[in-house]
C-alpha atoms as a PDB file:
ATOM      1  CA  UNK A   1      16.101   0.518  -8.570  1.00  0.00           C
ATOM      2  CA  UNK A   2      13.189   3.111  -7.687  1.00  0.00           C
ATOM      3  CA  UNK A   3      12.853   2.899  -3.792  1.00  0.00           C
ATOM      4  CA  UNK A   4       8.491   3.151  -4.658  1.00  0.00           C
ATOM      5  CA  UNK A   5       9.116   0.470  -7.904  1.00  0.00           C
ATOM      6  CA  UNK A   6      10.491  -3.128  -6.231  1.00  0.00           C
ATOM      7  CA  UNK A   7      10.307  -6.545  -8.301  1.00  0.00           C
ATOM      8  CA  UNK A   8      10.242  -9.789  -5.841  1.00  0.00           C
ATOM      9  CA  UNK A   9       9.885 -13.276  -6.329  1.00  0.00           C
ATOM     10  CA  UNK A  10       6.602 -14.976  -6.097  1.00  0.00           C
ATOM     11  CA  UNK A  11       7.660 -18.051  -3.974  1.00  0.00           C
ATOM     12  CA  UNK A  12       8.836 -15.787  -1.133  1.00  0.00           C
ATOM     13  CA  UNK A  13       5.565 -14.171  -0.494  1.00  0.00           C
ATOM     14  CA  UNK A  14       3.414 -14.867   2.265  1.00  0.00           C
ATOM     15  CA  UNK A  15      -0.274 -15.929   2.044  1.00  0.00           C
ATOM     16  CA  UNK A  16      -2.052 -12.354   2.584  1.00  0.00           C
ATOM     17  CA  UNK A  17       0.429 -10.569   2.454  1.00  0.00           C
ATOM     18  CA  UNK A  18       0.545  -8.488  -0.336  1.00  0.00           C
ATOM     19  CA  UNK A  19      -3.197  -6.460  -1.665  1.00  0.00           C
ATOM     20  CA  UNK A  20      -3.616  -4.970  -4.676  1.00  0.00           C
ATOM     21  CA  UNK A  21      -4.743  -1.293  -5.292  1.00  0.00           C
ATOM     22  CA  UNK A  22      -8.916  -2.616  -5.427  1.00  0.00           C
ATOM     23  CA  UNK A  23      -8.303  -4.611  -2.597  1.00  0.00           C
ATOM     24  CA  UNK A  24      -6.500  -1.469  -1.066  1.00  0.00           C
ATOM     25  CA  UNK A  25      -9.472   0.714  -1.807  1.00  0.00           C
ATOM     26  CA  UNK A  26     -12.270  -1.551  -0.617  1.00  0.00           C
ATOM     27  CA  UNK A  27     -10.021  -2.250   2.328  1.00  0.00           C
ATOM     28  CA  UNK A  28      -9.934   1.727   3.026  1.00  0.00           C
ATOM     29  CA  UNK A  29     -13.077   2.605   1.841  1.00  0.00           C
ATOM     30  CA  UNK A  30     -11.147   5.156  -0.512  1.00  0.00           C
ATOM     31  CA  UNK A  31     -11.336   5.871  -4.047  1.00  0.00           C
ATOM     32  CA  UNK A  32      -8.606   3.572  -6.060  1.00  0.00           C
ATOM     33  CA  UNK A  33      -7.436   6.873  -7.562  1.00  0.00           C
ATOM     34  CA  UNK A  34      -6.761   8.009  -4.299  1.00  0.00           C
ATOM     35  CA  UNK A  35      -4.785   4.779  -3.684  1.00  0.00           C
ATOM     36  CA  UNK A  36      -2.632   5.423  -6.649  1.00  0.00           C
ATOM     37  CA  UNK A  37      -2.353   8.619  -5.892  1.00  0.00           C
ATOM     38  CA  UNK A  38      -0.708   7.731  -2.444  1.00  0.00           C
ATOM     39  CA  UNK A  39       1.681   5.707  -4.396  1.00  0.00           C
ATOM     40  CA  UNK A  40       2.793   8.362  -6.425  1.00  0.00           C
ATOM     41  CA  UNK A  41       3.468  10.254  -4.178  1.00  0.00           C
ATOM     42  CA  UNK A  42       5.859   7.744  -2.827  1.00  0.00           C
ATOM     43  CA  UNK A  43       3.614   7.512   0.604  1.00  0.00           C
ATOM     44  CA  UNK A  44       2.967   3.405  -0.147  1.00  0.00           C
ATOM     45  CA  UNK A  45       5.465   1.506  -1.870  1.00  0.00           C
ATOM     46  CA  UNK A  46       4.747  -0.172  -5.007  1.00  0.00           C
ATOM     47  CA  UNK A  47       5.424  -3.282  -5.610  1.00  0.00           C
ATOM     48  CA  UNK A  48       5.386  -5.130  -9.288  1.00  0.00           C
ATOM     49  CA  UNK A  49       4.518  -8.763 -10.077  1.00  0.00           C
ATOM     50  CA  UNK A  50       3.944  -8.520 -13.864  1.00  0.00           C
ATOM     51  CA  UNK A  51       1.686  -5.979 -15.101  1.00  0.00           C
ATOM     52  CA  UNK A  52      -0.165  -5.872 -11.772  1.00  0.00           C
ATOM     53  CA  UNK A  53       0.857  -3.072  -8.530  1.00  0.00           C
ATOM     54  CA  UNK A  54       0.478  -4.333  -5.607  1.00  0.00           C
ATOM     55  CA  UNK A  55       0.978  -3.002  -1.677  1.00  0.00           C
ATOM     56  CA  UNK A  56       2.395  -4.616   1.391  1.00  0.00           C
ATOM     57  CA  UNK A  57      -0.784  -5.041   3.597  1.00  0.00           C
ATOM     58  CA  UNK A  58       0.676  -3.791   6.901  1.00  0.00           C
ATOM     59  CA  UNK A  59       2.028  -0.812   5.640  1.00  0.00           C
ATOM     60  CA  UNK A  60      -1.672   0.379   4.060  1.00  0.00           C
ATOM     61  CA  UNK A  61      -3.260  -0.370   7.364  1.00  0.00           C
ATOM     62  CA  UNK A  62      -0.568   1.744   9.379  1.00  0.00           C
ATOM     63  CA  UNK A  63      -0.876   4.303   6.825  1.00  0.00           C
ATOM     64  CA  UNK A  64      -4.816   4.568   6.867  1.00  0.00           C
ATOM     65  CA  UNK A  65      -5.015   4.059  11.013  1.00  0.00           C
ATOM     66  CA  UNK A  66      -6.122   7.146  12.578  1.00  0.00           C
ATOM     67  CA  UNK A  67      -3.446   8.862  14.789  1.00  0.00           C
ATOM     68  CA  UNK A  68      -4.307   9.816  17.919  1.00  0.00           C
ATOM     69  CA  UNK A  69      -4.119  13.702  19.223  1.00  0.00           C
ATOM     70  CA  UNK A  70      -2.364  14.401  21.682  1.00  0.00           C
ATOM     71  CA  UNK A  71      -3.976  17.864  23.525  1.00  0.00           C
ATOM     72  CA  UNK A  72      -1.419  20.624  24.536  1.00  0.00           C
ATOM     73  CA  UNK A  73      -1.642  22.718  27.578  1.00  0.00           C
END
């Protein structure tokens, strides 16, 4: 199995936990292209329940959290 393709079983999921790619977008305020195109480049994992792709929430909010500069001497 694809480490950016995993399958899982409804009844395990938590409430919340899982967004899909418009919720993802409106979530970010990006473009859901640009959403997709984070998962193909393997920076999100995708996740599959049927047809539909959906994200692990805390993992798009760490990815889209701005990192904090550290200034050099």
């Amino acid at each position: 199995m694809l480490k950016s393709k995993k399958v899982f079983d409804v009844k395990t999921v938590k409430e919340g936990e899982f967004i899909t790619c418009r919720e993802a977008s409106e979530i970010g305020r990006k473009h859901e292209v640009t959403i997709r195109r984070l998962l193909a480049e393997k920076k999100l994992t995708r996740y599959k329940l049927g047809r539909r792709t959906l994200i692990r929430r805390e993992e798009f909010m760490a990815l889209i959290q701005p990192q904090e500069i550290v200034a050099q001497d």
